[in-house]
N, C-alpha and C. Protein backbone atom coordinates (compact mmCIF):
# COMPACT_ATOMS: atom_id res chain seq x y z
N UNK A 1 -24.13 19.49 10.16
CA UNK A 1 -23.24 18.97 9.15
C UNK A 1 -22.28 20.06 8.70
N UNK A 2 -21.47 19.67 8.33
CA UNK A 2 -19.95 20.58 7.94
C UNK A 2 -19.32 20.43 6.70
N UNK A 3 -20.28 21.52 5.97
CA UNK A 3 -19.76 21.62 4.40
C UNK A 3 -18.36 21.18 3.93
N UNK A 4 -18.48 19.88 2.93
CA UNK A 4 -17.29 19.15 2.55
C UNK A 4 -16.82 19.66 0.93
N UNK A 5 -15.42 20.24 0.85
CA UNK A 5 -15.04 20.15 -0.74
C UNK A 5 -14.13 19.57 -1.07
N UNK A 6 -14.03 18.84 -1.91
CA UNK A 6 -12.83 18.42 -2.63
C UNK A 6 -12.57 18.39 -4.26
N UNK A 7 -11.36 17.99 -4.73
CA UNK A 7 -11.26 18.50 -5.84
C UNK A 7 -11.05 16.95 -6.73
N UNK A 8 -11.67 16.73 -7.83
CA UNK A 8 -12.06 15.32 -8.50
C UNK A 8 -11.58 14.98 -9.79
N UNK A 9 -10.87 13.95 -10.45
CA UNK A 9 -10.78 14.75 -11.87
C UNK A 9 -11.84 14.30 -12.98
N UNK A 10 -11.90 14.95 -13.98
CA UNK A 10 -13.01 15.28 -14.73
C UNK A 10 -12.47 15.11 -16.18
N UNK A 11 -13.64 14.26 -17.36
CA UNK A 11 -12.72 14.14 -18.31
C UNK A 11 -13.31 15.21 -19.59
N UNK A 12 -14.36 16.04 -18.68
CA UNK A 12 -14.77 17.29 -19.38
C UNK A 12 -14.05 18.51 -19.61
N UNK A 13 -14.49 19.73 -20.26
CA UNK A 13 -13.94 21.07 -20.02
C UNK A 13 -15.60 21.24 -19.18
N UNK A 14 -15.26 21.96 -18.09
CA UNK A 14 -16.01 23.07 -17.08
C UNK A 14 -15.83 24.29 -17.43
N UNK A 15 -15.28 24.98 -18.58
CA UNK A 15 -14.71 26.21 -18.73
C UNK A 15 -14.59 27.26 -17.48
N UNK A 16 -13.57 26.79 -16.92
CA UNK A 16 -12.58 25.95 -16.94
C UNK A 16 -12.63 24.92 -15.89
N UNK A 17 -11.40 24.15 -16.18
CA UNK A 17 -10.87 23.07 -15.05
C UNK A 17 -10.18 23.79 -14.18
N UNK A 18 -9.96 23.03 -12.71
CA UNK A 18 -8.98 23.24 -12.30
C UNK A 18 -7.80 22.42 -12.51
N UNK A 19 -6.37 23.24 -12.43
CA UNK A 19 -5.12 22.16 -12.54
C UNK A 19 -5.88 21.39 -13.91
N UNK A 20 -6.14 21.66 -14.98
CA UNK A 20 -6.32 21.05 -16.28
C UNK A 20 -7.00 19.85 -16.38
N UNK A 21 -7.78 19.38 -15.29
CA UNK A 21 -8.42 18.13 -15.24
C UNK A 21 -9.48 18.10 -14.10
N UNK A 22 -9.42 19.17 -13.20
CA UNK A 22 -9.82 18.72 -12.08
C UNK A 22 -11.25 19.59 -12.00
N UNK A 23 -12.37 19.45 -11.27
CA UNK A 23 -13.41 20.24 -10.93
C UNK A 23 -13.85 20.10 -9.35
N UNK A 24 -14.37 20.73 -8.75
CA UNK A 24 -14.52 20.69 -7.50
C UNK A 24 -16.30 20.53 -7.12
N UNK A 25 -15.94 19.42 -6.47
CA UNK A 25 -17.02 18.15 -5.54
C UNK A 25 -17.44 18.63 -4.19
N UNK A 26 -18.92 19.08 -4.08
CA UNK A 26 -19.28 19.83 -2.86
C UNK A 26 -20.08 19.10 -2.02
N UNK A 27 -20.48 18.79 -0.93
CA UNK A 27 -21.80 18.54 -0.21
C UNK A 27 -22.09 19.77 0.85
N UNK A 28 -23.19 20.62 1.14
CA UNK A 28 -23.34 21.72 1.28
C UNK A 28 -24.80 21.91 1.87
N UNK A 29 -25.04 22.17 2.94
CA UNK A 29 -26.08 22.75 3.58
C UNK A 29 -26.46 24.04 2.87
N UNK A 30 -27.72 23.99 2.51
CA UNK A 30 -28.83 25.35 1.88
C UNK A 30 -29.86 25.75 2.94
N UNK A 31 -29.61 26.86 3.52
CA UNK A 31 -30.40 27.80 4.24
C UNK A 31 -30.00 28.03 5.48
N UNK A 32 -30.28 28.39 6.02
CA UNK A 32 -30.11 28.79 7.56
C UNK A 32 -31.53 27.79 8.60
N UNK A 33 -31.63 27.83 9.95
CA UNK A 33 -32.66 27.28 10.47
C UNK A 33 -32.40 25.38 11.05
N UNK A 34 -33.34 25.00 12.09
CA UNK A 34 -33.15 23.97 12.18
C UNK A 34 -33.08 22.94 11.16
N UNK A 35 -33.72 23.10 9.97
CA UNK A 35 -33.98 21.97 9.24
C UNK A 35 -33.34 22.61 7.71
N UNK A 36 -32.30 22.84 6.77
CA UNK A 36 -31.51 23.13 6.26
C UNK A 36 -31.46 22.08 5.44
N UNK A 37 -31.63 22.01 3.75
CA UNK A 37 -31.64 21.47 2.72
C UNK A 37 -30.12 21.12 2.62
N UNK A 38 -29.94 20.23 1.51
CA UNK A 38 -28.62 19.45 1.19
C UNK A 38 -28.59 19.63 -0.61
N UNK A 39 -27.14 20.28 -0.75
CA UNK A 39 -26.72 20.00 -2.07
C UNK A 39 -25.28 19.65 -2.35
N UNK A 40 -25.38 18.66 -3.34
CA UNK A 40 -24.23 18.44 -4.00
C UNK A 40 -24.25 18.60 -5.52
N UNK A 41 -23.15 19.48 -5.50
CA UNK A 41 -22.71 19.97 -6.39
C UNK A 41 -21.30 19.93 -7.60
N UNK A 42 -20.96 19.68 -8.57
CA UNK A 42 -19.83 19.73 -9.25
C UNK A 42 -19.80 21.10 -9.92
N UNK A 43 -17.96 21.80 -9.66
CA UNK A 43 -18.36 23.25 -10.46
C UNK A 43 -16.80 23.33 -10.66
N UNK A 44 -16.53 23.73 -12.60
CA UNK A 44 -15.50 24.30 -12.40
C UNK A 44 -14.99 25.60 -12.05
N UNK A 45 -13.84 25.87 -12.79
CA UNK A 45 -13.27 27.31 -12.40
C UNK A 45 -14.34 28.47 -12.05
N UNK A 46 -15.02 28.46 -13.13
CA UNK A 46 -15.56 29.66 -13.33
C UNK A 46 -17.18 29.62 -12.95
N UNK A 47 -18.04 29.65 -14.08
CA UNK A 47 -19.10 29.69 -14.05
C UNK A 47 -20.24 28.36 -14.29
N UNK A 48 -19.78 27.04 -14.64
CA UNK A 48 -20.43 25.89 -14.70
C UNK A 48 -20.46 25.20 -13.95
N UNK A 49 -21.82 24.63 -13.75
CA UNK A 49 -21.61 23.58 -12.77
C UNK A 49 -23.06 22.61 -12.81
N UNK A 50 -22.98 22.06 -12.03
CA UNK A 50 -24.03 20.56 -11.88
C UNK A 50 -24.70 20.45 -10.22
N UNK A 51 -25.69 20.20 -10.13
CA UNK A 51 -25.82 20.04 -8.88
C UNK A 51 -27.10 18.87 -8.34
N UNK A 52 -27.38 18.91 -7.64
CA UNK A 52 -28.98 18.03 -7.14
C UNK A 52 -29.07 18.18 -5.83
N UNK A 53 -30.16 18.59 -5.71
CA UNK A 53 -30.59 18.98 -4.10
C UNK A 53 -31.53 18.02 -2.92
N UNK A 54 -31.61 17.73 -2.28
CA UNK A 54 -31.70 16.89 -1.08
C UNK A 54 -33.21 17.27 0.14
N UNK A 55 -33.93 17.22 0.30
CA UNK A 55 -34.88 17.87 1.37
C UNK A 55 -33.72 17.79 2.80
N UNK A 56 -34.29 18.23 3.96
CA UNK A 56 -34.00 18.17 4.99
C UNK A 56 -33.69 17.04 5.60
N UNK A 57 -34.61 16.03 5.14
CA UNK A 57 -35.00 14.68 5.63
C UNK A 57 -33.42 13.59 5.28
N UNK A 58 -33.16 13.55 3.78
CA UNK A 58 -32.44 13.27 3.40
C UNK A 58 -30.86 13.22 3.10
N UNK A 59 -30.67 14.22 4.35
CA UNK A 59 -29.19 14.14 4.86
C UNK A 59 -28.09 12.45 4.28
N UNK A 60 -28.70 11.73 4.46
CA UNK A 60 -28.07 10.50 4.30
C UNK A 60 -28.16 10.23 3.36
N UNK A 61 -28.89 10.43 2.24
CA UNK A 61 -28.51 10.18 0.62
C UNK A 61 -27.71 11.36 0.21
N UNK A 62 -27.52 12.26 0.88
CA UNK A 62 -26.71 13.35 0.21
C UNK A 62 -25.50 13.21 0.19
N UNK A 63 -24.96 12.69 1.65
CA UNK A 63 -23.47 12.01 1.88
C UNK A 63 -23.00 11.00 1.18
N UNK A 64 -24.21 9.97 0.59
CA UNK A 64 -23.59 8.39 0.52
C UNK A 64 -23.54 9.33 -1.21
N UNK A 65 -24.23 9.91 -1.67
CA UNK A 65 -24.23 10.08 -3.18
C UNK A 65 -22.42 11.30 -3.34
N UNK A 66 -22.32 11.53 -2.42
CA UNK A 66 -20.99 12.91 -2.29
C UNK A 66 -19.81 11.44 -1.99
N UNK A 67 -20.03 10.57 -1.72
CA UNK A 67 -18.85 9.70 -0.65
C UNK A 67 -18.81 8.64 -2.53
N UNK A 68 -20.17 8.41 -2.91
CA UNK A 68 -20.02 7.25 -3.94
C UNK A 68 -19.25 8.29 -5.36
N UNK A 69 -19.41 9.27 -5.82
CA UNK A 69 -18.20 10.29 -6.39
C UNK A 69 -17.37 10.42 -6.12
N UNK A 70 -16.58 10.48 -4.81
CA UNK A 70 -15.85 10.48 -3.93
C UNK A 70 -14.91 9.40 -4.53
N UNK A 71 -15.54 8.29 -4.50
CA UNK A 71 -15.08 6.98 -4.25
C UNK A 71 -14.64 7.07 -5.88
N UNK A 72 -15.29 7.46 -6.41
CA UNK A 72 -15.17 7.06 -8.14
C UNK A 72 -14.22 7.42 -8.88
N UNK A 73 -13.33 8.56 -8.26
CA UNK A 73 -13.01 9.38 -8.23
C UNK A 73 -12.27 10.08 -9.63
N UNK A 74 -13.18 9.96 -10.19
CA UNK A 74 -13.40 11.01 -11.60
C UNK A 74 -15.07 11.31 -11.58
N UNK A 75 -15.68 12.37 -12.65
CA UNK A 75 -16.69 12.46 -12.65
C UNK A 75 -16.67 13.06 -14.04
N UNK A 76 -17.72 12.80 -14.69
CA UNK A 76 -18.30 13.55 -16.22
C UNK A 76 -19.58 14.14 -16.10
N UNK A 77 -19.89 14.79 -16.98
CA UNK A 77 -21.50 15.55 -17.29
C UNK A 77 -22.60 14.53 -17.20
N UNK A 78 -22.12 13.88 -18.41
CA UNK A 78 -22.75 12.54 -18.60
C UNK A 78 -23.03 11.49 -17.59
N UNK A 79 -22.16 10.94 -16.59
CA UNK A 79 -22.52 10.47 -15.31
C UNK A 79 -23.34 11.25 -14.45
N UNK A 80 -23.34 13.05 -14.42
CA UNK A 80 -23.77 13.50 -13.22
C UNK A 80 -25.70 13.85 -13.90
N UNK A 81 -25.88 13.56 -15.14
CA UNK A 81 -27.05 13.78 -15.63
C UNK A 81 -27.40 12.55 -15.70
N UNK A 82 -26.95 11.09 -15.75
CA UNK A 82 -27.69 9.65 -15.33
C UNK A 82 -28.02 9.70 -13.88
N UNK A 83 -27.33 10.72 -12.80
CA UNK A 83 -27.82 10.60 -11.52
C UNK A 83 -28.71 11.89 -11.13
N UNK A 84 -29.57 12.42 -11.96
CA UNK A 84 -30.20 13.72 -11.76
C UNK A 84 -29.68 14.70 -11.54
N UNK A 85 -28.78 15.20 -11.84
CA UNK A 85 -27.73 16.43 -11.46
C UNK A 85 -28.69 17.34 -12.77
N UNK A 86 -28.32 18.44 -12.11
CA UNK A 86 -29.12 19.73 -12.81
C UNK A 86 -27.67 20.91 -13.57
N UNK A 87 -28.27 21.59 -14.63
CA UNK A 87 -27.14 22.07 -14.59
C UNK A 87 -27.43 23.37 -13.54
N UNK A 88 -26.68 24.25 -13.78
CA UNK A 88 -26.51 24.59 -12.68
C UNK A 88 -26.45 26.82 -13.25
């Protein structure tokens, strides 16, 4: 799989945003090795962010949950903590 980013807008402060609204939307392979964990992540500028992590197995909830943000295309704190997002 081939680490995806894009940039989402957000109706939070991330201290900071990017471009004054925006935060950046990850799906992301963790570790090295055949079998390599899955995270997606929201993070602004600097130092905040949100994330939830995936086993090996679960490649396919990691995408459809990165594609259904994707799709939404805004995101809040508050949405990413009704879907288990951690802070970060």
């Amino acid at each position: 799989m081939k680490d995806k980013t894009i940039r989402i807008k957000t109706t939070d402060n991330w201290c900071s945003n990017y471009n004054v609204d925006e935060v950046e939307l990850s799906l992301i392979a963790i570790g090295s090795g055949p079998q390599p964990e899955y995270r997606v992540c929201v993070w602004g500028d600097d130092d905040l962010g949100m994330e939830k992590d995936f086993s090996s197995t679960e490649l396919k909830e990691a995408i459809l949950l990165f594609e259904k943000l994707k799709s939404e295309g805004m995101v809040s704190m508050h949405m990413l903590s009704d879907l288990e997002f951690v802070s970060a």
